[in-house]
Protein backbone atom coordinates (compact mmCIF):
# COMPACT_ATOMS: atom_id res chain seq x y z
CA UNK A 1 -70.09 37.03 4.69
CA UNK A 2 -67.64 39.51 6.55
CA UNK A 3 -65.31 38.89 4.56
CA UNK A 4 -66.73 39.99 1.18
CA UNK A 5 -68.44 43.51 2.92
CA UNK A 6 -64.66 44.43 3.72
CA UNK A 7 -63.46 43.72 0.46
CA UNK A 8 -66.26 45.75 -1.42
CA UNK A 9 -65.80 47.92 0.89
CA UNK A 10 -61.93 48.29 0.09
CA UNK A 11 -62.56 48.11 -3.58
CA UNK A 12 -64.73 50.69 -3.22
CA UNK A 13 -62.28 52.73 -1.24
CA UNK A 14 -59.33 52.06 -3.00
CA UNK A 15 -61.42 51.31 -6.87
CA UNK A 16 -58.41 49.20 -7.76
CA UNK A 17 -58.01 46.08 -10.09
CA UNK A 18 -55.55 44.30 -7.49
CA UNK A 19 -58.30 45.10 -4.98
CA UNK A 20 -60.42 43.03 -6.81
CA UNK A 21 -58.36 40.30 -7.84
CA UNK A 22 -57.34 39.81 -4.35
CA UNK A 23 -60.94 40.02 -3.21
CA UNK A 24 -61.81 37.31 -6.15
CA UNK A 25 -58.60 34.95 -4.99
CA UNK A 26 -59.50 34.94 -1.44
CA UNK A 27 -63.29 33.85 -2.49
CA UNK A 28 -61.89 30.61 -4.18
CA UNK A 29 -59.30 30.71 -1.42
CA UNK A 30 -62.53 30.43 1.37
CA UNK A 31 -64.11 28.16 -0.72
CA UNK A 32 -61.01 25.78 -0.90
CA UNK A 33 -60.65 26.15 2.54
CA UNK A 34 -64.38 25.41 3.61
CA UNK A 35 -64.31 22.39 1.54
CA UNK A 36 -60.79 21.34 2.88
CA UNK A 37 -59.25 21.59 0.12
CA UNK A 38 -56.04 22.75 1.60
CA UNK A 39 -53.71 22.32 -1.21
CA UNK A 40 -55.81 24.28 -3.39
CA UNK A 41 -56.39 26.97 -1.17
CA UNK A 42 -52.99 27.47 0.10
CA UNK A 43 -51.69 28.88 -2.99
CA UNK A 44 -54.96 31.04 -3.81
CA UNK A 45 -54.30 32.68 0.11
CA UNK A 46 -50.82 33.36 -0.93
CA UNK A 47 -51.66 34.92 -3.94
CA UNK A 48 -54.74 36.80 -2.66
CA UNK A 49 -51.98 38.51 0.16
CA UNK A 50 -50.03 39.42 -2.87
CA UNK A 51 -52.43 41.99 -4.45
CA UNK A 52 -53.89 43.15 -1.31
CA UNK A 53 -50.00 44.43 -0.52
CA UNK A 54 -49.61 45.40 -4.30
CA UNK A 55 -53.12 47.48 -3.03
CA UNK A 56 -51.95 48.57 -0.15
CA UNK A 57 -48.50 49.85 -0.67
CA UNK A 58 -49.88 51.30 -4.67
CA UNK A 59 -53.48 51.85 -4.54
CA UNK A 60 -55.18 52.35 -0.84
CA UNK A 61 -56.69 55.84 -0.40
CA UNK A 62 -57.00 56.91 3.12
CA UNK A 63 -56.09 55.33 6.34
CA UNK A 64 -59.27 53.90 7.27
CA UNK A 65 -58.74 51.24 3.83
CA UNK A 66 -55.31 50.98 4.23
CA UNK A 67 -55.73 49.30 8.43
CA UNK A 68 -58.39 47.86 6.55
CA UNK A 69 -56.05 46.13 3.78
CA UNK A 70 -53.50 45.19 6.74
CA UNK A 71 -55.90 43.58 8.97
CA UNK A 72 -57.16 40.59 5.86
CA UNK A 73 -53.78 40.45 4.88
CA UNK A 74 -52.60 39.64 8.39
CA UNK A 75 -55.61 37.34 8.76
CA UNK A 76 -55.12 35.59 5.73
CA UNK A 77 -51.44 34.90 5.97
CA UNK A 78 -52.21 33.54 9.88
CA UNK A 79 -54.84 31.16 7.63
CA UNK A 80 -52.22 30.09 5.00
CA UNK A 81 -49.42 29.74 7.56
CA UNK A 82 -51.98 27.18 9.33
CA UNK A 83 -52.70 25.47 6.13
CA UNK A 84 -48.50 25.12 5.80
CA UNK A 85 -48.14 23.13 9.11
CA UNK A 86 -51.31 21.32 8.27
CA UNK A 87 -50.15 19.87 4.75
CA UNK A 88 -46.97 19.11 6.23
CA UNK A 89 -47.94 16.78 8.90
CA UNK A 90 -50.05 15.56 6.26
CA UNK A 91 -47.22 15.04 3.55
CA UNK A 92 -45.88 12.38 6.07
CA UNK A 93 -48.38 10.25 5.27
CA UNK A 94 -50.44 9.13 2.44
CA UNK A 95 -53.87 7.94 2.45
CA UNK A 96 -55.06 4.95 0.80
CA UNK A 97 -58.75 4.37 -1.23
CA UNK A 98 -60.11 2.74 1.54
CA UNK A 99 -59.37 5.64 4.09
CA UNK A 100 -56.61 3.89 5.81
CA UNK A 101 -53.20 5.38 5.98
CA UNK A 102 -50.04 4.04 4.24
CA UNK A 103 -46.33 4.69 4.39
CA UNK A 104 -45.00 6.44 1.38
CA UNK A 105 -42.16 4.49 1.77
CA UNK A 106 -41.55 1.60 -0.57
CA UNK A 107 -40.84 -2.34 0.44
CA UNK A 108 -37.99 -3.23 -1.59
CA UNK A 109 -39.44 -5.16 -4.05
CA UNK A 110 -42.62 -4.18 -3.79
């Protein structure tokens, strides 16, 4: 995975613990993702971009790690502005056991 040779690559560089908690969120974060689960992942992207700024503006060594740093971060926050749109459209409507769709409107009454 590309993903997780650049971040060992910027722990390694920058031998930070945000470095590696960012690195660990956006696993779960890919995971989520892969397995569309959106709603989960959303909030693990956002978090992920927090420490890899924390890194970057605190802990990056070098310019080579810190374009390195920018590049995921810019990456990831395309990915998690993507999942934004996509769980709003879905928000509209809610889907029902059988894998129809249903208002989330009620029928007064009902």
């Amino acid at each position: 995975n590309a993903e997780l040779v650049i971040g060992i690559y910027c722990v390694k560089m920058a031998n930070s613990g945000a470095m590696e908690k960012a690195i660990e969120l956006v696993k779960k974060a890919t995971d989520a993702d892969n397995e569309q689960k959106y709603e989960e992942a959303l909030p693990l992207y956002q978090h992920a971009i927090d420490y890899f700024l924390h890194a970057l503006k605190y802990e990056a060594h070098g310019e080579r790690s810190k374009q390195s740093i920018k590049e995921k971060c810019q990456q990831y926050l395309e990915r998690a502005e993507a999942l934004k749109k996509l769980l709003s459209k879905g928000k509209k409507k809610v889907h029902s056991s059988d894998g129809g769709t249903a208002s989330k409107e009620k029928k007064p009454g009902g």
